[in-house]
C-alpha atoms as a PDB file:
ATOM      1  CA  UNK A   1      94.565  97.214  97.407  1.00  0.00           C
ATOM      2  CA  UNK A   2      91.614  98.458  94.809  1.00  0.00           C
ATOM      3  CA  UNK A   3      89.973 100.632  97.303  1.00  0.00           C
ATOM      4  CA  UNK A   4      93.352 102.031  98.649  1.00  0.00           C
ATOM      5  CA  UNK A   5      94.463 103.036  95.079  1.00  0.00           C
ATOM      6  CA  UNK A   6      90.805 104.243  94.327  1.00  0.00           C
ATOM      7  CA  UNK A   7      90.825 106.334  97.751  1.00  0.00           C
ATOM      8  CA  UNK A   8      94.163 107.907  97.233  1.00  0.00           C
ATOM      9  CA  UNK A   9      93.320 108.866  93.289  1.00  0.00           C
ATOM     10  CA  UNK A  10      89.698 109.981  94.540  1.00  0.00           C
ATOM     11  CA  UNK A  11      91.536 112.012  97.837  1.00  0.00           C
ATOM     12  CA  UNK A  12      94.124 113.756  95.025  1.00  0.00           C
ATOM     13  CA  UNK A  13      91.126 115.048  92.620  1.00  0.00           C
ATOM     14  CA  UNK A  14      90.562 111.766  90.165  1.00  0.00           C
ATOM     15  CA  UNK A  15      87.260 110.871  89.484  1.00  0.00           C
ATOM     16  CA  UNK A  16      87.127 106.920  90.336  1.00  0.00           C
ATOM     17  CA  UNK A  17      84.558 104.189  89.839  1.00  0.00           C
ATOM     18  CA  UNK A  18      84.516 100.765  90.439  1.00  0.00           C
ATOM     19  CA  UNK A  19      81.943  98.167  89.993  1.00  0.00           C
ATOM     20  CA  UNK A  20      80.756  96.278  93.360  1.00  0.00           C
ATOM     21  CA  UNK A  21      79.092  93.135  91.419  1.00  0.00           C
ATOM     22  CA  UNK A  22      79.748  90.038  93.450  1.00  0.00           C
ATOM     23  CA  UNK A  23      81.907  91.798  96.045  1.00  0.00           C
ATOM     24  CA  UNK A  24      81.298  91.430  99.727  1.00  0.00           C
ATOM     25  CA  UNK A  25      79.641  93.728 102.377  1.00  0.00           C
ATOM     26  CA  UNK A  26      82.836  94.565 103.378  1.00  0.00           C
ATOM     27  CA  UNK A  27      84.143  95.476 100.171  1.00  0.00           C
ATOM     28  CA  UNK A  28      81.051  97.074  99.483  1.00  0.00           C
ATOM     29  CA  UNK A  29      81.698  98.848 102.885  1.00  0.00           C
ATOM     30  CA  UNK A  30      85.282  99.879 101.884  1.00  0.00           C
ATOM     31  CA  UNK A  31      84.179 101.620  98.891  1.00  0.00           C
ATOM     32  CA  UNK A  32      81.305 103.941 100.267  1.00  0.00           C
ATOM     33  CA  UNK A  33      84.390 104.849 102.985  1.00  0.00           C
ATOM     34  CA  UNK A  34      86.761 105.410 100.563  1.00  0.00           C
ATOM     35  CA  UNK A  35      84.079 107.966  98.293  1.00  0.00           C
ATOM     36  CA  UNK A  36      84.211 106.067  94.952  1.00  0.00           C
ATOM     37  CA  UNK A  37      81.676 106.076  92.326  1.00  0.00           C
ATOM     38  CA  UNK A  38      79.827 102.720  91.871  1.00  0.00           C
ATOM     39  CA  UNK A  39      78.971 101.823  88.654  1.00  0.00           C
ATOM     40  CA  UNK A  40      77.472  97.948  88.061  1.00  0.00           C
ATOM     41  CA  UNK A  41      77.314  98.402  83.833  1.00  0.00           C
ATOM     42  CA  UNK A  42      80.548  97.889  83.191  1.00  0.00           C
ATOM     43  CA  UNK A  43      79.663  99.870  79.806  1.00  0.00           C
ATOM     44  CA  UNK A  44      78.817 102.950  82.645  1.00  0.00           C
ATOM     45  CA  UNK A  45      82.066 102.128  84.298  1.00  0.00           C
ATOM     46  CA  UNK A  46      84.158 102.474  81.099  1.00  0.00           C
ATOM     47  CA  UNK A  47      82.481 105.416  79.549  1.00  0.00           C
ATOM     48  CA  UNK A  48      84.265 108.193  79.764  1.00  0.00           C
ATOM     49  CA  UNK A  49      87.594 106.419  81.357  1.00  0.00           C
ATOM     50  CA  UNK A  50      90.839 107.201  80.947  1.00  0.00           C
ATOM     51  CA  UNK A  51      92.235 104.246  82.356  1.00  0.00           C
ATOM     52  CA  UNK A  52      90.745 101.235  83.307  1.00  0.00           C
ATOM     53  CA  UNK A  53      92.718  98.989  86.469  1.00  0.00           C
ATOM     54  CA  UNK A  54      92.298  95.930  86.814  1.00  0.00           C
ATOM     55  CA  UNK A  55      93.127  94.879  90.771  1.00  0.00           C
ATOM     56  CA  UNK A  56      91.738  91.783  91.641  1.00  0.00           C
ATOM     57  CA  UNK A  57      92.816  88.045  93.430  1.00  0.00           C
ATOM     58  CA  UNK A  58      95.763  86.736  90.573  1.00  0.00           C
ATOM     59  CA  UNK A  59      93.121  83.718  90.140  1.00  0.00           C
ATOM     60  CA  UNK A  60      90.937  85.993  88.755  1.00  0.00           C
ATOM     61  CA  UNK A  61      92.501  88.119  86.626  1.00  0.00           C
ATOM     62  CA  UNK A  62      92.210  86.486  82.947  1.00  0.00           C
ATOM     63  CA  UNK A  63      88.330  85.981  83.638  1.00  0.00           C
ATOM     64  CA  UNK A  64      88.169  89.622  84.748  1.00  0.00           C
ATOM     65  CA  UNK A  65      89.512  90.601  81.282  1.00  0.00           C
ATOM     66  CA  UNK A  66      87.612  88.523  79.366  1.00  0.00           C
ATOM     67  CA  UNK A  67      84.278  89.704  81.338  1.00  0.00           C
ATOM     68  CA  UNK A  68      85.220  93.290  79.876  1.00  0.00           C
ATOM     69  CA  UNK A  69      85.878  92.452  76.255  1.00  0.00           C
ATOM     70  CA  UNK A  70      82.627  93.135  75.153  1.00  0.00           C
ATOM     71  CA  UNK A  71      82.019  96.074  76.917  1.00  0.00           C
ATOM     72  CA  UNK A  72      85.204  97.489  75.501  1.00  0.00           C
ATOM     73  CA  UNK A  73      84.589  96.355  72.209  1.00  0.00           C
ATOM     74  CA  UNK A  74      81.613  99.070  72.515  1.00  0.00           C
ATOM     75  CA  UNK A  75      83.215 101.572  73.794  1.00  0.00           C
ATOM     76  CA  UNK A  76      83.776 104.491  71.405  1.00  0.00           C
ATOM     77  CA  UNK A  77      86.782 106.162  73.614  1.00  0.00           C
ATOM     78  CA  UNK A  78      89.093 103.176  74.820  1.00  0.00           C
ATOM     79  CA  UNK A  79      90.284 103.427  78.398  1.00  0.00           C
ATOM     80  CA  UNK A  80      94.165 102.195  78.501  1.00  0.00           C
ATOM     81  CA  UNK A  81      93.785  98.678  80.184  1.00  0.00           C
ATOM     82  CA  UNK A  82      96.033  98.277  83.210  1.00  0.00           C
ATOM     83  CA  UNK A  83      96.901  95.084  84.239  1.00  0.00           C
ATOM     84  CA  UNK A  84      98.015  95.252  87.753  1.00  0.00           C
ATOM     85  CA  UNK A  85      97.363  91.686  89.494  1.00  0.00           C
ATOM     86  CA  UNK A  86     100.328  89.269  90.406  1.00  0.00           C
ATOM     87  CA  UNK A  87     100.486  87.055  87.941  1.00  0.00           C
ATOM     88  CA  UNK A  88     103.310  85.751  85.510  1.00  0.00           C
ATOM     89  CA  UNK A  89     104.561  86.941  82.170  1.00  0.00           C
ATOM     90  CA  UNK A  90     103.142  84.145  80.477  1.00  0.00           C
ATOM     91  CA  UNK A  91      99.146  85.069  82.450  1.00  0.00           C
ATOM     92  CA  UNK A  92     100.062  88.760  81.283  1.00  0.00           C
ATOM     93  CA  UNK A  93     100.535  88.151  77.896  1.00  0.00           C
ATOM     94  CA  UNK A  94      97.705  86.103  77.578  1.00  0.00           C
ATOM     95  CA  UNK A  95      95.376  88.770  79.271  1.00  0.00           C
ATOM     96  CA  UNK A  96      96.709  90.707  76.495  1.00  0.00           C
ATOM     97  CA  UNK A  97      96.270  88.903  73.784  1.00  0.00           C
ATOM     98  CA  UNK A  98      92.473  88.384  75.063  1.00  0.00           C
ATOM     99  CA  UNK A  99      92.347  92.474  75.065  1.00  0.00           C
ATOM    100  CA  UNK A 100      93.836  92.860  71.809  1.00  0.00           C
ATOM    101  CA  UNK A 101      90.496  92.591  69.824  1.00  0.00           C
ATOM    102  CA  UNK A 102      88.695  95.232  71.678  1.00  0.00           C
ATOM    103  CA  UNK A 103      91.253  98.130  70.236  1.00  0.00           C
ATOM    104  CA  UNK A 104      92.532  99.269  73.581  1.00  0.00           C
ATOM    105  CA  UNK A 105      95.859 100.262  74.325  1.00  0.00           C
ATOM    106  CA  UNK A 106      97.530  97.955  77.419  1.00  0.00           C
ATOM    107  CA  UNK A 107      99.531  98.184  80.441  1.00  0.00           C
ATOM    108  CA  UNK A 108     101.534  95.584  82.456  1.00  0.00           C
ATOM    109  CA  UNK A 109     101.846  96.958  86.266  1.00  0.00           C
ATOM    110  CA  UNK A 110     103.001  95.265  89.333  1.00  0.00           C
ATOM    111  CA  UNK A 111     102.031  96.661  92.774  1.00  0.00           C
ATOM    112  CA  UNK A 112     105.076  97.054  95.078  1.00  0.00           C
ATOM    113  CA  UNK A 113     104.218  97.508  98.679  1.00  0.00           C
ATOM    114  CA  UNK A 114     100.881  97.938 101.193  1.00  0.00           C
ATOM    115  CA  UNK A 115      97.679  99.584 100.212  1.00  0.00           C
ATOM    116  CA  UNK A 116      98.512 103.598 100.428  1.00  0.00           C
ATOM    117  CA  UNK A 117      97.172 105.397 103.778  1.00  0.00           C
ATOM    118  CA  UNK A 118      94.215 107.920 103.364  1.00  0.00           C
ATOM    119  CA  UNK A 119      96.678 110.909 104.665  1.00  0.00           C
ATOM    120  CA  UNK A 120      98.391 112.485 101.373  1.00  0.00           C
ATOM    121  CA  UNK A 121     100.813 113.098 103.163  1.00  0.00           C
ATOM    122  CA  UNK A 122     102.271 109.738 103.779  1.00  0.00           C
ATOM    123  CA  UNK A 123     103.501 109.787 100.333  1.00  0.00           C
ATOM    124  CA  UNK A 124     106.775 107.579 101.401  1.00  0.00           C
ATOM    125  CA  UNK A 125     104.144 105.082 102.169  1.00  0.00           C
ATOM    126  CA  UNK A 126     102.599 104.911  99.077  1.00  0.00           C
ATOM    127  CA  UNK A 127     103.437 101.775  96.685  1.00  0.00           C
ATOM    128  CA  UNK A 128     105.183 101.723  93.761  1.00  0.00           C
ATOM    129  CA  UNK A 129     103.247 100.262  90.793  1.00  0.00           C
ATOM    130  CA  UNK A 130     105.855  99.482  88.245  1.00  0.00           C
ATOM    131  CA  UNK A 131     105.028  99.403  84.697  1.00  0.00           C
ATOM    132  CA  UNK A 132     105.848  98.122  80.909  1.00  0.00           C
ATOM    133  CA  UNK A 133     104.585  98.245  77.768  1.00  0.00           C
ATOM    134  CA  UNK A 134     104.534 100.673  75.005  1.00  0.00           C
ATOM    135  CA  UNK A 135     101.717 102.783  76.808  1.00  0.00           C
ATOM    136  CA  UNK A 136     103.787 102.196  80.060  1.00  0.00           C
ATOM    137  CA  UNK A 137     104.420 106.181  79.966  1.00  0.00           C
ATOM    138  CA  UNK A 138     101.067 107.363  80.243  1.00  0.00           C
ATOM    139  CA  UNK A 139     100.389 106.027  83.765  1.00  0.00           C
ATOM    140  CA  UNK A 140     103.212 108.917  84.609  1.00  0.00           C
ATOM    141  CA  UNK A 141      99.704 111.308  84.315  1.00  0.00           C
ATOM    142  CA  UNK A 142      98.746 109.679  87.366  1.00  0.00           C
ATOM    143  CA  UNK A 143     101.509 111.033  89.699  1.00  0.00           C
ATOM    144  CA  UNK A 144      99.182 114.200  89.903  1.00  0.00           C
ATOM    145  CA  UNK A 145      96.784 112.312  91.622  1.00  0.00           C
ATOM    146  CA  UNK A 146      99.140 110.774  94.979  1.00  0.00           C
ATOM    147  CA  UNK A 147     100.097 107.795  92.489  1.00  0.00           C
ATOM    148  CA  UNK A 148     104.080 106.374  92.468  1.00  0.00           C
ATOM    149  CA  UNK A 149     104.852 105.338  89.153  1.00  0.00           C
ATOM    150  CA  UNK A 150     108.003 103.514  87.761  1.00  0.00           C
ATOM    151  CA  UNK A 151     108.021 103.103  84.094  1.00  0.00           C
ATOM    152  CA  UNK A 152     110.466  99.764  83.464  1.00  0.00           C
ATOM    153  CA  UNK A 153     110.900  98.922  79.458  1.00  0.00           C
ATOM    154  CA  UNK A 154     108.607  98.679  76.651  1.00  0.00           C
ATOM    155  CA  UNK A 155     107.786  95.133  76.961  1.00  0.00           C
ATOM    156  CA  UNK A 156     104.875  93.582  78.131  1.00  0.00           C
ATOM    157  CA  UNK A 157     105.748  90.954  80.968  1.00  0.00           C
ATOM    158  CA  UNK A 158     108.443  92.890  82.397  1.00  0.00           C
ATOM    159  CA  UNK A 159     106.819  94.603  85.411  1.00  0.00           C
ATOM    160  CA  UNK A 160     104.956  91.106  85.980  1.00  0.00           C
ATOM    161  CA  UNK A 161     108.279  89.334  85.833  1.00  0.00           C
ATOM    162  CA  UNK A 162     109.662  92.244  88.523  1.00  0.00           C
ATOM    163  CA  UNK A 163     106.523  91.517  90.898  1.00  0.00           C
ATOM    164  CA  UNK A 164     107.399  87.700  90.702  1.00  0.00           C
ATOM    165  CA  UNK A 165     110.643  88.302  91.460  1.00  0.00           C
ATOM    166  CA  UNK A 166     109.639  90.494  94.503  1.00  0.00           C
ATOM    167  CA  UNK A 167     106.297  88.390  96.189  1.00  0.00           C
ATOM    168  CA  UNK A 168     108.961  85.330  95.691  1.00  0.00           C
ATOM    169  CA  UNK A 169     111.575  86.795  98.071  1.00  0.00           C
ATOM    170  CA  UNK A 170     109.006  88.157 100.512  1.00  0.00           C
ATOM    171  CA  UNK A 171     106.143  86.027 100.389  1.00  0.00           C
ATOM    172  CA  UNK A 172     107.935  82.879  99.868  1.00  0.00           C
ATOM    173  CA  UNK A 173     110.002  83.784 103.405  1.00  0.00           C
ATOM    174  CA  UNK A 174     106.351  84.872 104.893  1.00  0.00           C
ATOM    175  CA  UNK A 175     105.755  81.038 103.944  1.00  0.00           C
ATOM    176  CA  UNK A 176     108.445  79.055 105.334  1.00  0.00           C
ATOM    177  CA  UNK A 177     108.915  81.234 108.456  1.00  0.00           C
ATOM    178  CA  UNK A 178     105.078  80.142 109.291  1.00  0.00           C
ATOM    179  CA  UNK A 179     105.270  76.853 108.571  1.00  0.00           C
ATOM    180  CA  UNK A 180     108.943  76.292 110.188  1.00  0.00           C
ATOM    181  CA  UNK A 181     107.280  78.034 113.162  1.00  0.00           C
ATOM    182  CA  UNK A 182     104.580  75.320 113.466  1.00  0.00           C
ATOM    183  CA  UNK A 183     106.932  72.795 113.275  1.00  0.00           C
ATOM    184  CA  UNK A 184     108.822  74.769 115.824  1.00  0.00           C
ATOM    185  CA  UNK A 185     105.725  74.744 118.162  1.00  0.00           C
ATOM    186  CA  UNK A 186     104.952  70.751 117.725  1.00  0.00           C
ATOM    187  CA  UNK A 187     108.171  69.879 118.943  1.00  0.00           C
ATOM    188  CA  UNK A 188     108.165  72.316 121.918  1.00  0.00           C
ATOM    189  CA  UNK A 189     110.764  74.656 120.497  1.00  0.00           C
ATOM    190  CA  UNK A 190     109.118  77.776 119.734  1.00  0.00           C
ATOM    191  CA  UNK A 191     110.500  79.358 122.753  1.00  0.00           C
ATOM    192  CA  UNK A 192     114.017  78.152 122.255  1.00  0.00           C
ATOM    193  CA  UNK A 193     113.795  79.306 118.578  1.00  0.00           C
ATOM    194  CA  UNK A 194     112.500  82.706 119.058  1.00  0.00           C
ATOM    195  CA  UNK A 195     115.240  83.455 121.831  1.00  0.00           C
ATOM    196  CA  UNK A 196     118.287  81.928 118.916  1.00  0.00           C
ATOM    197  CA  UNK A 197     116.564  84.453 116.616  1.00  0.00           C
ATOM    198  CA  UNK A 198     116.932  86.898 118.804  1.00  0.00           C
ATOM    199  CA  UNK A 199     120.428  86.308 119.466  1.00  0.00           C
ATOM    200  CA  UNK A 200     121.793  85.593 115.839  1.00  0.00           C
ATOM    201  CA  UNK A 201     118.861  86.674 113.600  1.00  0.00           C
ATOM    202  CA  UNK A 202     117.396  89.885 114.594  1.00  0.00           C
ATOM    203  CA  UNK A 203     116.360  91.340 111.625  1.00  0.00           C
ATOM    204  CA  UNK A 204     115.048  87.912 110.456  1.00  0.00           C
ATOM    205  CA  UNK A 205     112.564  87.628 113.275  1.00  0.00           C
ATOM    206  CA  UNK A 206     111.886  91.313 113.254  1.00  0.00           C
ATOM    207  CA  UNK A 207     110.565  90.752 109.297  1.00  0.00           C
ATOM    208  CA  UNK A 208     108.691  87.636 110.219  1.00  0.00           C
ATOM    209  CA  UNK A 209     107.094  89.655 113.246  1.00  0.00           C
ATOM    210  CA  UNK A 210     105.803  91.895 110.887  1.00  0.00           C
ATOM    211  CA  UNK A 211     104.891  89.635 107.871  1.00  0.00           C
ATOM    212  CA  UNK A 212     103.448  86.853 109.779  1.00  0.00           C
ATOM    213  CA  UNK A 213     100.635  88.095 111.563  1.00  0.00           C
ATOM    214  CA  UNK A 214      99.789  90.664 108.107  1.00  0.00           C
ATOM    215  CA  UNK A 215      99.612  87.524 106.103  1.00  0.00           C
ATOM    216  CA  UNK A 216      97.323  85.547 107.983  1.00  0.00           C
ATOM    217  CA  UNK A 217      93.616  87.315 106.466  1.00  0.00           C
ATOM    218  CA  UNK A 218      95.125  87.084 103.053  1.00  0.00           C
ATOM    219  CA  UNK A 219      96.336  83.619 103.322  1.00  0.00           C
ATOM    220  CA  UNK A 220      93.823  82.906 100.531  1.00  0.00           C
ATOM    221  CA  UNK A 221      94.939  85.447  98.200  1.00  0.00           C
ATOM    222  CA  UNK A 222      98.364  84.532  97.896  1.00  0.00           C
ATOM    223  CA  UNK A 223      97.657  80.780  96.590  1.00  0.00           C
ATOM    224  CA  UNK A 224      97.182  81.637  93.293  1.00  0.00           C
ATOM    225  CA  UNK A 225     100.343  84.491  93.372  1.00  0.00           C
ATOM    226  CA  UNK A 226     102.135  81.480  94.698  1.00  0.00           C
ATOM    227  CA  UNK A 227     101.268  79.406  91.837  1.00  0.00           C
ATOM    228  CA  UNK A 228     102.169  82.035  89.262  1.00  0.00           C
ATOM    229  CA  UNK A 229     105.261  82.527  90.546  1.00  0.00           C
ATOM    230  CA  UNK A 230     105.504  78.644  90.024  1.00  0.00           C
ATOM    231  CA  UNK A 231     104.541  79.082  87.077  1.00  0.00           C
ATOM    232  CA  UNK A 232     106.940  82.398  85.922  1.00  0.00           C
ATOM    233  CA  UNK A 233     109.942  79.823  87.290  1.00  0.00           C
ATOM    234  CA  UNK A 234     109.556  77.233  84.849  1.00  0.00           C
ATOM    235  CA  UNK A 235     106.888  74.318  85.097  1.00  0.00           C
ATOM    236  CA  UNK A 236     108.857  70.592  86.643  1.00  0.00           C
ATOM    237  CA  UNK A 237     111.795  73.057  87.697  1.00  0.00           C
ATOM    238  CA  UNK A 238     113.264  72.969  91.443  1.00  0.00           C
ATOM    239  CA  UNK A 239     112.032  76.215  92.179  1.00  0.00           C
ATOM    240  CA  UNK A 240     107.995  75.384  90.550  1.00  0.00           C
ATOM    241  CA  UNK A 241     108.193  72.573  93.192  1.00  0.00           C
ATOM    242  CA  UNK A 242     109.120  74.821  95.840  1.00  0.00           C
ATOM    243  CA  UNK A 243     106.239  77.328  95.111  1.00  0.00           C
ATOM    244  CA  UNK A 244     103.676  75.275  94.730  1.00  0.00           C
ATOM    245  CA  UNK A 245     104.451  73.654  97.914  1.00  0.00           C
ATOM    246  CA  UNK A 246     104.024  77.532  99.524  1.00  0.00           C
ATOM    247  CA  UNK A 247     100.779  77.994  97.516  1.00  0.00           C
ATOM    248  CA  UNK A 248      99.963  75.012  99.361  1.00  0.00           C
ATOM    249  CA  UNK A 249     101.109  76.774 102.654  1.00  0.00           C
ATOM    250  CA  UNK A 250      98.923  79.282 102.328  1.00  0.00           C
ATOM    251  CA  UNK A 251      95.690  77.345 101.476  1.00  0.00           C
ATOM    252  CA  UNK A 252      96.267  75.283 104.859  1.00  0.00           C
ATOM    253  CA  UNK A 253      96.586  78.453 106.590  1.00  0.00           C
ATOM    254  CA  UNK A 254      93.513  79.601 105.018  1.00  0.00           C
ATOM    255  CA  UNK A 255      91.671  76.768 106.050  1.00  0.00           C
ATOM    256  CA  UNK A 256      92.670  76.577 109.890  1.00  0.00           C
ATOM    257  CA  UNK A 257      91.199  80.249 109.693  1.00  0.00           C
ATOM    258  CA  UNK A 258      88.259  79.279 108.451  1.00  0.00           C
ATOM    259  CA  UNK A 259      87.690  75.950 110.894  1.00  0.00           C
ATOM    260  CA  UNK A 260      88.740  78.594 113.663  1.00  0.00           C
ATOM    261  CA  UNK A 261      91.415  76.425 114.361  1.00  0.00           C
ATOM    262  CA  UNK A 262      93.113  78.392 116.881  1.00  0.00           C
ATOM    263  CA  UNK A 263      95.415  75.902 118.061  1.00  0.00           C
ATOM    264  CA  UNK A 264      97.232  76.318 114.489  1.00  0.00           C
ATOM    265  CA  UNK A 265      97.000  79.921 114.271  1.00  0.00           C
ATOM    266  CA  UNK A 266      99.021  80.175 117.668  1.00  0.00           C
ATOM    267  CA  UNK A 267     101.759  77.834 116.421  1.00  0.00           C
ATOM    268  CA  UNK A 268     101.749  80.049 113.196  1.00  0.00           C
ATOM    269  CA  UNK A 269     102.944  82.872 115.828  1.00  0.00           C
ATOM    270  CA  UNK A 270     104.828  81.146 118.280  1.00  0.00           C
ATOM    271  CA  UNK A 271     108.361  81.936 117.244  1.00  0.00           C
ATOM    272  CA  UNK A 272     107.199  85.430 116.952  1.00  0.00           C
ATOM    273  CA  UNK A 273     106.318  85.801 120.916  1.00  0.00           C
ATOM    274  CA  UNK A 274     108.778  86.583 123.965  1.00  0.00           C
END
């Protein structure tokens, strides 16, 4: 999602630069694509920045923050911090409380939709990032540049809150539609499923069809948003329990992918095929 933002900034005019330090050769590989600046100081990658976006795995999203305090702290022009990872109201606020002693302003942004396509003009398929806080407003600048923005409210947590509510309802079907679907395939009853789906669920199995098979490389991503939305539901409550059961969904998933496990990746799918 970084590098798609990043492109579609860089694309409109923007200048962009991100840092590559511990990233993969495939990130790494994304990024030269895409045309952004690379910049390992992080006090190179702030100077000069208007705003600074922070889009990384929800897991790692409070030690991102605190990793830039310092150089912030040094900075003598403040970029506006953007917060734009899934994570609750509660991890928001605390990434903003960490942020608060380095004297920049702050943004809490949720990411609605897929990475945006390189072609400007597939701007209907460009995500909305909705946003709140007081210096919510000042991400409308952006629009210039091929950027969606949706300014909620003026308090911090509400456009976290709004992507909760939003990876819950799709990610959280993503979850039990895959593991209902291996269940499905132990029993011999994928076929039989997919064919009552097709009959009295259409749109049901057309969704999974689609989410399934996206989900399955970022299986490992969306433990951690799985636990924050655990977490934005209220710790011990009904729906906590449910949540971290998909957080525990996904790492499974991820983990059959990386043993190769192909026997469990095609029961995964198996409702999905005719």
């Amino acid at each position: 999602m970084g590098t798609g933002i990043g492109r579609r900034l860089h694309a409109s005019g923007a200048i962009v630069r991100t840092s590559l330090q511990g990233r993969s050769a495939a990130s790494r590989l994304r990024v030269e694509q895409a045309g952004l600046e690379v910049r390992n100081d992080y006090r190179d990658l702030i100077d000069q920045a208007d705003f600074l976006f922070s889009i990384v795995p929800p897991g790692q999203a409070l030690a991102a923050a605190k990793m830039l305090v310092g150089p912030l702290q040094q900075a003598s022009e403040k970029p506006v911090y953007v917060e734009c990872n899934a994570v609750s109201p509660r991890t928001v606020n605390e990434v903003a409380r960490v942020l608060g002693e380095t004297g920049c302003r702050f943004i809490d942004a949720g990411i609605i939709g897929g990475p945006p396509p390189a072609d400007l003009e597939k701007m209907s398929d460009t995500p909305k990032i909705y946003a709140s806080g007081e210096s919510a407003s000042s991400l409308y600048s952006l629009s210039r540049y091929g950027l969606n923005i949706k300014v909620i409210d003026a308090k911090i947590g509400s456009a976290s809150a709004f992507k909760m509510c939003y990876a819950g309802l799709a990610k959280g079907l993503t979850a039990i539609g895959s593991v209902i679907s291996q269940a499905a395939a132990r029993n011999d009853l994928a076929a039989l499923l997919h064919d009552e789906l097709t009959a009295s669920q259409p749109e049901l199995l057309r969704i999974l069809s689609r989410r399934i098979p996206d989900m399955l490389p970022k299986a490992y991503r969306w433990v951690a948003e799985m636990e924050e939305i655990a977490d934005f539901l209220g710790r011990d409550t009904a729906g906590a329990l449910m949540f971290n059961g998909a957080a525990q969904i996904y790492s499974s998933i991820e983990g059959q992918r990386a043993s190769d496990s192909q026997v469990c990746i095609a029961q995964i799918l198996a409702i999905l095929s005719d």
